[in-house]
PDB file of N, CA and C in Angstrom:
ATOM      1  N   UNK A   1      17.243   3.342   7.455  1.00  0.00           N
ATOM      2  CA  UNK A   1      16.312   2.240   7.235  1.00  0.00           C
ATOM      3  C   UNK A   1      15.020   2.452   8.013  1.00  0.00           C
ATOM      4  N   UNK A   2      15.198   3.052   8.982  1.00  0.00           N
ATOM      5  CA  UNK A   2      13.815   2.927   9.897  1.00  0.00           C
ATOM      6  C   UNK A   2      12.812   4.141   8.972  1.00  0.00           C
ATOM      7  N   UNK A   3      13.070   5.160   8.320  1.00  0.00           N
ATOM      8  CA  UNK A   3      12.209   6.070   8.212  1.00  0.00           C
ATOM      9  C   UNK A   3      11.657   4.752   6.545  1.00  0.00           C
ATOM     10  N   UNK A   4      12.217   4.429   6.015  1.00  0.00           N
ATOM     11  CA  UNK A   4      11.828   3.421   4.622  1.00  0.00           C
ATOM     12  C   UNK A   4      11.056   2.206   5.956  1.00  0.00           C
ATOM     13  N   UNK A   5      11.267   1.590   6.897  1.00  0.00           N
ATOM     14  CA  UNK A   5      10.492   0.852   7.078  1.00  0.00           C
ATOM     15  C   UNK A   5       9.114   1.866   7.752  1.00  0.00           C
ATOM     16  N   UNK A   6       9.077   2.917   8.271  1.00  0.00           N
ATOM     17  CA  UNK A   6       7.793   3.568   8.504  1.00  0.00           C
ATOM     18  C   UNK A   6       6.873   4.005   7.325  1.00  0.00           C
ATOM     19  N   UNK A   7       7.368   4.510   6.403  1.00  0.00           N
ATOM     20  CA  UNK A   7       6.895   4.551   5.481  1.00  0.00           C
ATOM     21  C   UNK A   7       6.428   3.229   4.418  1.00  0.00           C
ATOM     22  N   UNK A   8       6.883   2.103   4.650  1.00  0.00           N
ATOM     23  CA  UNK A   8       6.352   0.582   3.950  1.00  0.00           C
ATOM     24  C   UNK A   8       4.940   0.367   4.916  1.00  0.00           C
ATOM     25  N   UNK A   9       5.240   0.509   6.232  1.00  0.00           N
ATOM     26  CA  UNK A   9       4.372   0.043   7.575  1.00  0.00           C
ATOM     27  C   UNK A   9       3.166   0.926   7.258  1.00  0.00           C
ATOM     28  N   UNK A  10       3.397   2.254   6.832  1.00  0.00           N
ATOM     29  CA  UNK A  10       2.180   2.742   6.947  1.00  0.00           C
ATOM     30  C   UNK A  10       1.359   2.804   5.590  1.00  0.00           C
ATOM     31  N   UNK A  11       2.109   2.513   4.368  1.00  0.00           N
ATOM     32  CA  UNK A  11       1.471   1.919   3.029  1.00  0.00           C
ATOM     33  C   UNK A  11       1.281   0.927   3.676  1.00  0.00           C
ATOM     34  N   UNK A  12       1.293  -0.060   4.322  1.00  0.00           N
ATOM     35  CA  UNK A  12       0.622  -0.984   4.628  1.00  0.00           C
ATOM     36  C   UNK A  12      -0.475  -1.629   4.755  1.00  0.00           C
ATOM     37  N   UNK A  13      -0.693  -0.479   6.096  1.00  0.00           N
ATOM     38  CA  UNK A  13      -2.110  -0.291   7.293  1.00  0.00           C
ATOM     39  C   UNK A  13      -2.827   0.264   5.885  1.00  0.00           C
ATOM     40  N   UNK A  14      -2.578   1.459   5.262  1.00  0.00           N
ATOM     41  CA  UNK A  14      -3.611   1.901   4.640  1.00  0.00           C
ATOM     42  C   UNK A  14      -3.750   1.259   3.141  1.00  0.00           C
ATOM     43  N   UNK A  15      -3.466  -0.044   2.220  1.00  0.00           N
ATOM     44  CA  UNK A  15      -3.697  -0.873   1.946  1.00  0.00           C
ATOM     45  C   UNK A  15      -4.514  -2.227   2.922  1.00  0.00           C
ATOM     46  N   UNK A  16      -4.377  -2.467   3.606  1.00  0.00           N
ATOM     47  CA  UNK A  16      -5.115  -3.238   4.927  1.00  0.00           C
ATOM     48  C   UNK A  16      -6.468  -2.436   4.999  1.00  0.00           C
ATOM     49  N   UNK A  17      -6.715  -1.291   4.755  1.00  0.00           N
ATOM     50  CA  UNK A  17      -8.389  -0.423   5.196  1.00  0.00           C
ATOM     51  C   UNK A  17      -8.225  -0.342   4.230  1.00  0.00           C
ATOM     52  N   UNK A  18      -7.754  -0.084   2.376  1.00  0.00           N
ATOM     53  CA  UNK A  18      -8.695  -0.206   1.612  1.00  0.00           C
ATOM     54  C   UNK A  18      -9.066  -1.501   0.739  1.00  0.00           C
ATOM     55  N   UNK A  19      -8.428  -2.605   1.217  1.00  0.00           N
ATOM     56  CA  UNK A  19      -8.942  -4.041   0.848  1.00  0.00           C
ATOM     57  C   UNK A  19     -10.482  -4.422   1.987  1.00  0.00           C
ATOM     58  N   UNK A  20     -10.175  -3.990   3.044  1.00  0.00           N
ATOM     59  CA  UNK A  20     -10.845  -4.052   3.406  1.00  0.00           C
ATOM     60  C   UNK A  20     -12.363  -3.992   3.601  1.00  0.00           C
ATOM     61  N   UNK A  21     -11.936  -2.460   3.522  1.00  0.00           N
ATOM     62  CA  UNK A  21     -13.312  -1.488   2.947  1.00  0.00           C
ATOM     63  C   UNK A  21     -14.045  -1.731   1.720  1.00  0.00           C
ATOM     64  N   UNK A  22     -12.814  -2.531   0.584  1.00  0.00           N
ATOM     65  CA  UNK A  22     -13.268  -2.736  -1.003  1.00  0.00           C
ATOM     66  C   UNK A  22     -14.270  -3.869  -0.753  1.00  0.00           C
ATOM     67  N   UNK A  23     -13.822  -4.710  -0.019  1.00  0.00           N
ATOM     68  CA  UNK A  23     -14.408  -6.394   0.296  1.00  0.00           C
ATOM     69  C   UNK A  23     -15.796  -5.968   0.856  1.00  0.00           C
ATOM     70  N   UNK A  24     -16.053  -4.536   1.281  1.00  0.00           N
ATOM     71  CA  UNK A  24     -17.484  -4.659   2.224  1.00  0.00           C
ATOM     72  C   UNK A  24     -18.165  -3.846   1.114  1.00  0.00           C
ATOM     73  N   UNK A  25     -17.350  -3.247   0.427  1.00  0.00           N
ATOM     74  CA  UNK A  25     -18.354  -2.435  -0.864  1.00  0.00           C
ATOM     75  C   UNK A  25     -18.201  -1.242   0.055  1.00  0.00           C
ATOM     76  N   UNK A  26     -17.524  -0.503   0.397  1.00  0.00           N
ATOM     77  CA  UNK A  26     -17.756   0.909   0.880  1.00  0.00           C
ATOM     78  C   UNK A  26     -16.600   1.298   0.155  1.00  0.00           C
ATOM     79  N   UNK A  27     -16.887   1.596  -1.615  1.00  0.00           N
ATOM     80  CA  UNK A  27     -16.166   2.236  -2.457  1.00  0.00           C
ATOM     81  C   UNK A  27     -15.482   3.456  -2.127  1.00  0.00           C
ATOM     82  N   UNK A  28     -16.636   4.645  -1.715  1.00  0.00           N
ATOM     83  CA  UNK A  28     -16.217   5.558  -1.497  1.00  0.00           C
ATOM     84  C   UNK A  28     -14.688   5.922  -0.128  1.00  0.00           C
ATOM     85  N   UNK A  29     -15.003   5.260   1.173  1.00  0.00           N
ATOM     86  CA  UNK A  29     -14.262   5.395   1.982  1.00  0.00           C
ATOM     87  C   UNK A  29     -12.807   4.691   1.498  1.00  0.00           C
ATOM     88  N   UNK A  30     -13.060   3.192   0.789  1.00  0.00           N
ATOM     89  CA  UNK A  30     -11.513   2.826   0.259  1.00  0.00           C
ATOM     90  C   UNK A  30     -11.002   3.938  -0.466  1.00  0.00           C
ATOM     91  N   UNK A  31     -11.573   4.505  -1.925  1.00  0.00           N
ATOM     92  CA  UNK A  31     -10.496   5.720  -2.262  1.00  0.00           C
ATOM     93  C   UNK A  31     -10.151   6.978  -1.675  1.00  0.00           C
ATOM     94  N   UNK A  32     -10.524   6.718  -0.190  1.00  0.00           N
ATOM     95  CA  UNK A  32     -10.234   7.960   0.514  1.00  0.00           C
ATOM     96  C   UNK A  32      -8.528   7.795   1.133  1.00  0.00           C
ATOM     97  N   UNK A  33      -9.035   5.626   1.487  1.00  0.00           N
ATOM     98  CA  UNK A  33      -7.875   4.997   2.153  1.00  0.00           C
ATOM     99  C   UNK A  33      -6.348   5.318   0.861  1.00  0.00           C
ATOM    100  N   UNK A  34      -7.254   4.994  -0.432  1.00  0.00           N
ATOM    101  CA  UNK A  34      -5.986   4.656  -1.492  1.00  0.00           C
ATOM    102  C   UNK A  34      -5.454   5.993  -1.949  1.00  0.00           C
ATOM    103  N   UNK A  35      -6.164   7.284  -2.087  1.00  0.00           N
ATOM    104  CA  UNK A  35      -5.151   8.325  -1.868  1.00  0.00           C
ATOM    105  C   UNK A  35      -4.218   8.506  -0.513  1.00  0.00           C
ATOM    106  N   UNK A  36      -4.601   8.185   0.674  1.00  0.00           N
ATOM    107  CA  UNK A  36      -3.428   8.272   1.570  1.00  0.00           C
ATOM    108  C   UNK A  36      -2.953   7.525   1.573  1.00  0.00           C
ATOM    109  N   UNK A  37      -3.193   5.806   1.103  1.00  0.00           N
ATOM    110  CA  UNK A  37      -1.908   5.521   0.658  1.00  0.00           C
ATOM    111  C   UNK A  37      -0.871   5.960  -0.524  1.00  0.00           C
ATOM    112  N   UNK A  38      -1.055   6.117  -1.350  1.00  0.00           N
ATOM    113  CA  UNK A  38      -0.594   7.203  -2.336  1.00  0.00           C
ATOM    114  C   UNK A  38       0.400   8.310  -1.819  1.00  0.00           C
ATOM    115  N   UNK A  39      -0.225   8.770  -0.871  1.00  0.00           N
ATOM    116  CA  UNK A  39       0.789   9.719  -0.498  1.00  0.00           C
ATOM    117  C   UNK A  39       1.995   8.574   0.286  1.00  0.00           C
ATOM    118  N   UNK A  40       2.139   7.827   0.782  1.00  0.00           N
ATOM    119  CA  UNK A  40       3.290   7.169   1.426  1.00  0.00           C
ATOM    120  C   UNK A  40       3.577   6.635   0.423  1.00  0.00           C
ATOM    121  N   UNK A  41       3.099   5.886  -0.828  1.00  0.00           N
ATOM    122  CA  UNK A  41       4.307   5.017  -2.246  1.00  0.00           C
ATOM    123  C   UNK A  41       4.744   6.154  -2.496  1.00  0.00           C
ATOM    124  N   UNK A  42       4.558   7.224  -2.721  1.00  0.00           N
ATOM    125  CA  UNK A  42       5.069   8.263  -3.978  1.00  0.00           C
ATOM    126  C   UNK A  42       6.661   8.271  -3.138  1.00  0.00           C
ATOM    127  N   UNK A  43       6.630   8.602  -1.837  1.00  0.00           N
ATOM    128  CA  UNK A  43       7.620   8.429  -0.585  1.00  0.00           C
ATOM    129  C   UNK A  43       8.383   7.663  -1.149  1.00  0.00           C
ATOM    130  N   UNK A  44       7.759   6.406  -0.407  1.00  0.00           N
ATOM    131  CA  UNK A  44       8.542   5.093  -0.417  1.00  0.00           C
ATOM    132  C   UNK A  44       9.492   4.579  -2.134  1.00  0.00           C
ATOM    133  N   UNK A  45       8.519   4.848  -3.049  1.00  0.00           N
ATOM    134  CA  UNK A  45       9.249   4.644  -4.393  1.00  0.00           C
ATOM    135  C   UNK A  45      10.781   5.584  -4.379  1.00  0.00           C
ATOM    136  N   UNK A  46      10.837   6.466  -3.998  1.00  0.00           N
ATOM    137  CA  UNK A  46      12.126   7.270  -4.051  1.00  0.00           C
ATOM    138  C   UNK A  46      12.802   7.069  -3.163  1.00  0.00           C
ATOM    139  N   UNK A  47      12.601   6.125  -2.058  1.00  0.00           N
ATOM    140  CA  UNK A  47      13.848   5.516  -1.246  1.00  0.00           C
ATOM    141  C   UNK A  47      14.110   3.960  -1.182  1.00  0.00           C
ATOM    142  N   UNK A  48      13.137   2.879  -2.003  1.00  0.00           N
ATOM    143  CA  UNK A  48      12.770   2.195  -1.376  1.00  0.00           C
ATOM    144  C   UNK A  48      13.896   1.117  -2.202  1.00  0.00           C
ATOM    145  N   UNK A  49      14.501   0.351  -1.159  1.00  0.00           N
ATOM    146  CA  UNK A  49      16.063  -0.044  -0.933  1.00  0.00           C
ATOM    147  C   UNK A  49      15.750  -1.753  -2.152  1.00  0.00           C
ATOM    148  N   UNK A  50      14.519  -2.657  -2.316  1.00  0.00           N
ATOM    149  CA  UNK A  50      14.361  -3.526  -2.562  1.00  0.00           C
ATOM    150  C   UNK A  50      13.582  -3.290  -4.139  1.00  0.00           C
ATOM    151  N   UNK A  51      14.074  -3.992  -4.940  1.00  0.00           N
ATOM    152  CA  UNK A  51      13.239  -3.766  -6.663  1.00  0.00           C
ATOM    153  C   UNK A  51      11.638  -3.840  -6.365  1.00  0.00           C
ATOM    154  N   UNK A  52      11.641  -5.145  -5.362  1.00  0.00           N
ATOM    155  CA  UNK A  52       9.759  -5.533  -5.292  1.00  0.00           C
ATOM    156  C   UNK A  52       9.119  -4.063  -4.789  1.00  0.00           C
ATOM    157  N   UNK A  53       9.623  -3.701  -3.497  1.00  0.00           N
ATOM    158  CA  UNK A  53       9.100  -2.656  -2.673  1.00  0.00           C
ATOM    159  C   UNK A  53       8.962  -1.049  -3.619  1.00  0.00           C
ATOM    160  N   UNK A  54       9.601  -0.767  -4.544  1.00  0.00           N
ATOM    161  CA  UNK A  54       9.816   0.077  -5.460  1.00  0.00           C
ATOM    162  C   UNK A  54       8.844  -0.094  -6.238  1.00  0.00           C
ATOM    163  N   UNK A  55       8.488  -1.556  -6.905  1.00  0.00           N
ATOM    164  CA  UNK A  55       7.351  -1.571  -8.212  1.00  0.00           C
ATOM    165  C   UNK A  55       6.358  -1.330  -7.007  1.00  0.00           C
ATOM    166  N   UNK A  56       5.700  -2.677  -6.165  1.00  0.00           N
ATOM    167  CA  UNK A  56       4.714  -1.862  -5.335  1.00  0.00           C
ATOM    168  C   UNK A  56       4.329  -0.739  -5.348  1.00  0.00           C
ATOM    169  N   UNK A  57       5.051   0.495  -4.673  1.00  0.00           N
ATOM    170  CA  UNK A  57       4.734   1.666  -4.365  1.00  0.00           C
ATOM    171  C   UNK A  57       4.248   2.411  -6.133  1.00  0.00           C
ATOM    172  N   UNK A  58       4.802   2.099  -6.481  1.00  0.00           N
ATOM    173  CA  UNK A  58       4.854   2.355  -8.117  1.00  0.00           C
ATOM    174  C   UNK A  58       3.179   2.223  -9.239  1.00  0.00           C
ATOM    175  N   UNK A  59       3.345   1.051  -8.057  1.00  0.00           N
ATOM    176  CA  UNK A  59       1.730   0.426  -8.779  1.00  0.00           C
ATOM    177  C   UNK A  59       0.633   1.322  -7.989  1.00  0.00           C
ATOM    178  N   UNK A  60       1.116   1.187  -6.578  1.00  0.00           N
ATOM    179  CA  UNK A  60       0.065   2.131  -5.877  1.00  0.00           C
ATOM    180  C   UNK A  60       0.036   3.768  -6.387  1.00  0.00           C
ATOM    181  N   UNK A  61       0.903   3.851  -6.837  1.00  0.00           N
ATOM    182  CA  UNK A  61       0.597   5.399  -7.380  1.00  0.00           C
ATOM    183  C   UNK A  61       0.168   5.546  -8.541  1.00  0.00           C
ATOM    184  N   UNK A  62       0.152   4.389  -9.000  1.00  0.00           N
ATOM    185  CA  UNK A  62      -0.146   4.682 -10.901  1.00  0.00           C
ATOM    186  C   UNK A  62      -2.053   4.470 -10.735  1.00  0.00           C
ATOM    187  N   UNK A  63      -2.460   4.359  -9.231  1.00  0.00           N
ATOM    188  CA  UNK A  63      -4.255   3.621  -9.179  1.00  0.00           C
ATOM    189  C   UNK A  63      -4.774   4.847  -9.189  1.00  0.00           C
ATOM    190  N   UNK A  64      -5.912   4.483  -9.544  1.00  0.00           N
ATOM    191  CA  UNK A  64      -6.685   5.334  -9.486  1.00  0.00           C
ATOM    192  C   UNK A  64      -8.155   5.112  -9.046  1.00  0.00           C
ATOM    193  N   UNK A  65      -8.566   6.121  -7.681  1.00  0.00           N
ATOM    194  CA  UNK A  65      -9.852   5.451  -7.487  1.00  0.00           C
ATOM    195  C   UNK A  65     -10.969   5.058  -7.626  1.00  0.00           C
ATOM    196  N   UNK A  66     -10.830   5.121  -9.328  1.00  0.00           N
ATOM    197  CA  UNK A  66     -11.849   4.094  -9.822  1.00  0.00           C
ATOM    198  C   UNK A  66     -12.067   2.639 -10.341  1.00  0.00           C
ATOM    199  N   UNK A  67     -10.694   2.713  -9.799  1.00  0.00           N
ATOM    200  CA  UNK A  67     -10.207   1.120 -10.170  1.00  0.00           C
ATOM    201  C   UNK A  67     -10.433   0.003  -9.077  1.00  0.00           C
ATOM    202  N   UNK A  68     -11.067   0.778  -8.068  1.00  0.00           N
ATOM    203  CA  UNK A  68     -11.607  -0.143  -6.647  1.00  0.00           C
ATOM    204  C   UNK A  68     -12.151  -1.147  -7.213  1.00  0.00           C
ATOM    205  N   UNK A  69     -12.003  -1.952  -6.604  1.00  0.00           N
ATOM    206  CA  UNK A  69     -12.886  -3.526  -7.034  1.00  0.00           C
ATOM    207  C   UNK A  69     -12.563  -4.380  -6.119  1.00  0.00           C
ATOM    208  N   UNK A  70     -13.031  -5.832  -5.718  1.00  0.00           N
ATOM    209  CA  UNK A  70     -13.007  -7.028  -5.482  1.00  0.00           C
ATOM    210  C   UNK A  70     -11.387  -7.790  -5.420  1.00  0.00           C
ATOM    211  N   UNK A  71     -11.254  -7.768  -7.250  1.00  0.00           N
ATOM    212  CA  UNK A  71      -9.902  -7.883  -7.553  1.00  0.00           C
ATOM    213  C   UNK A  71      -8.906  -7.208  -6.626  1.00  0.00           C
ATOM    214  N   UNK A  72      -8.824  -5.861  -7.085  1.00  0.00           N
ATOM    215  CA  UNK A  72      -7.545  -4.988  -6.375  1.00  0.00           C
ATOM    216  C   UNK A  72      -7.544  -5.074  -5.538  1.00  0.00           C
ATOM    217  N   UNK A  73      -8.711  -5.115  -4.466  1.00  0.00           N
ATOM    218  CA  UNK A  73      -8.819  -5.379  -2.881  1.00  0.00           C
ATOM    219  C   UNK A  73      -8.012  -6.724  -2.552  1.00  0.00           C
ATOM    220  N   UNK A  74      -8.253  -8.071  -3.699  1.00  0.00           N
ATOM    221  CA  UNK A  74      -7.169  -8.745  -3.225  1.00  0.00           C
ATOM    222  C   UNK A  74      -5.607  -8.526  -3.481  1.00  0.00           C
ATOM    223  N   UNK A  75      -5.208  -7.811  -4.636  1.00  0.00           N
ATOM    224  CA  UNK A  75      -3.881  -7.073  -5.041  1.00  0.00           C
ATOM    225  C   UNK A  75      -3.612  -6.176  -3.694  1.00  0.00           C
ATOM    226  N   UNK A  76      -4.293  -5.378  -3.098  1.00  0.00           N
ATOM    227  CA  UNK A  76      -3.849  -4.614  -2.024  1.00  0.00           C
ATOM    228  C   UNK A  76      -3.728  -5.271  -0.813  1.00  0.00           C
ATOM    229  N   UNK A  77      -4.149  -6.467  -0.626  1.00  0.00           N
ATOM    230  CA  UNK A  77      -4.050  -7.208   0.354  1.00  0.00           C
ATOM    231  C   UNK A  77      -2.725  -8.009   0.196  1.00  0.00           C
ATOM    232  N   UNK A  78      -2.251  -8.248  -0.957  1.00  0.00           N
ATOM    233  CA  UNK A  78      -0.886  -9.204  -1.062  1.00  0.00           C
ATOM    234  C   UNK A  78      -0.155  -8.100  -0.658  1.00  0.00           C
ATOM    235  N   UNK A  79      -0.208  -6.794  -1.429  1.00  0.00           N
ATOM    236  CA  UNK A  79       0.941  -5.812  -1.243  1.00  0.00           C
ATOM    237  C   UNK A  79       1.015  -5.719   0.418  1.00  0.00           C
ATOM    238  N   UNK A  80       0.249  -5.572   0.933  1.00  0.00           N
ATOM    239  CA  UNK A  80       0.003  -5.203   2.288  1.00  0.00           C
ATOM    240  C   UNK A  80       0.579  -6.328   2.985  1.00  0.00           C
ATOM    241  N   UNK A  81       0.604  -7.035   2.621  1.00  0.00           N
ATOM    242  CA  UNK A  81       1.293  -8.137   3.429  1.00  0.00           C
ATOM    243  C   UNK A  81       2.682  -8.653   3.210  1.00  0.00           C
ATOM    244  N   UNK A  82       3.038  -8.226   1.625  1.00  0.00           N
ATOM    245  CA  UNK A  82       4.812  -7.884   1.465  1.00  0.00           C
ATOM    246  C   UNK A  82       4.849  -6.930   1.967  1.00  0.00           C
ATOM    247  N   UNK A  83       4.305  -5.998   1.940  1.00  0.00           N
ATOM    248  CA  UNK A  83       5.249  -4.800   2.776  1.00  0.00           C
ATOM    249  C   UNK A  83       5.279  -5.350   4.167  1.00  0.00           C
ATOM    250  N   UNK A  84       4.506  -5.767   5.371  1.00  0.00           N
ATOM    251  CA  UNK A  84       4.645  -5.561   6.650  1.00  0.00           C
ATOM    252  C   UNK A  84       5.791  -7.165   6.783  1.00  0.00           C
ATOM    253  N   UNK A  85       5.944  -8.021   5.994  1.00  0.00           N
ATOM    254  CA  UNK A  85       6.570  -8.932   6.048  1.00  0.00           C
ATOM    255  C   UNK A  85       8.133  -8.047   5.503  1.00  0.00           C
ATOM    256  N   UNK A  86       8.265  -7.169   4.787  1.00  0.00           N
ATOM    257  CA  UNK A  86       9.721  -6.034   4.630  1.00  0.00           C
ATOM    258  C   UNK A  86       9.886  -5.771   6.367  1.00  0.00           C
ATOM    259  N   UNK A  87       8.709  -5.606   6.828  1.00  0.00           N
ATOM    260  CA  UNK A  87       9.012  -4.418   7.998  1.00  0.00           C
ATOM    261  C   UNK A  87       9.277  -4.880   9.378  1.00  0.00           C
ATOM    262  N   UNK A  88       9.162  -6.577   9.388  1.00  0.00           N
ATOM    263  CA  UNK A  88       9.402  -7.372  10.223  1.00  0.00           C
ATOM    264  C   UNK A  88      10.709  -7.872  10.199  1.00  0.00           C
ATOM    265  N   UNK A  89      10.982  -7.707   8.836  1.00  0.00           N
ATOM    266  CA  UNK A  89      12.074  -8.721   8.555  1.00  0.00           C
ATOM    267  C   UNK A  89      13.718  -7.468   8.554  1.00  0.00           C
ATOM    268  N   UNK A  90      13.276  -6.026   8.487  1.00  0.00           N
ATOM    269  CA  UNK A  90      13.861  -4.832   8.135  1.00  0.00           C
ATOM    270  C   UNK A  90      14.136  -4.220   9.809  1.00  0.00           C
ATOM    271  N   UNK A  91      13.812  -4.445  10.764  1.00  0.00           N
ATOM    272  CA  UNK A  91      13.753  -3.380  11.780  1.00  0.00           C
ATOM    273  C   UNK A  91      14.867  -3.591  12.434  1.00  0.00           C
ATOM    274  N   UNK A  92      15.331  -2.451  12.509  1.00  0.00           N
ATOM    275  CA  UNK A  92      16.740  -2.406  13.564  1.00  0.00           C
ATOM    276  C   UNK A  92      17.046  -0.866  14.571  1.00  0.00           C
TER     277      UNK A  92
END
């Protein structure tokens, strides 16, 4: 469980910098954030113990960074906040 909650924690953080980044308009640096997150869903989808936590990662890999926007920045902000609410609620 702990290596699936490091891997949710750190799709997290890097959903958290590219909502972030989307909200200030620094397009370019969010799809720098949303390929490394990318690399932790592709992870997380092949271990990930909960149906929600599975589509998540699922969705994050199916983006693409031209799909940055306003919108998704708030979509990456919910995800980001189910996942670290998994990772609070998951740690042992």
């Amino acid at each position: 469980m702990t290596d699936i909650v490091m891997l949710a924690g750190s799709l997290s953080n890097d959903l958290f910098r590219v909502a972030s980044l989307a909200q200030r308009g620094a397009n370019q640096a969010a799809s720098r954030f949303l390929i490394e997150a990318q690399r932790w869903s592709n992870d997380l989808a092949k271990v990930a113990p909960q149906p929600y936590i599975k589509k998540i990662a699922q969705d994050i890999s199916s983006r693409t960074p031209e799909e940055i926007s306003e919108d998704a920045a708030e979509k990456y902000l919910m995800y980001g906040v189910l996942l670290q609410n998994f990772c609070l609620h998951n740690q042992k």
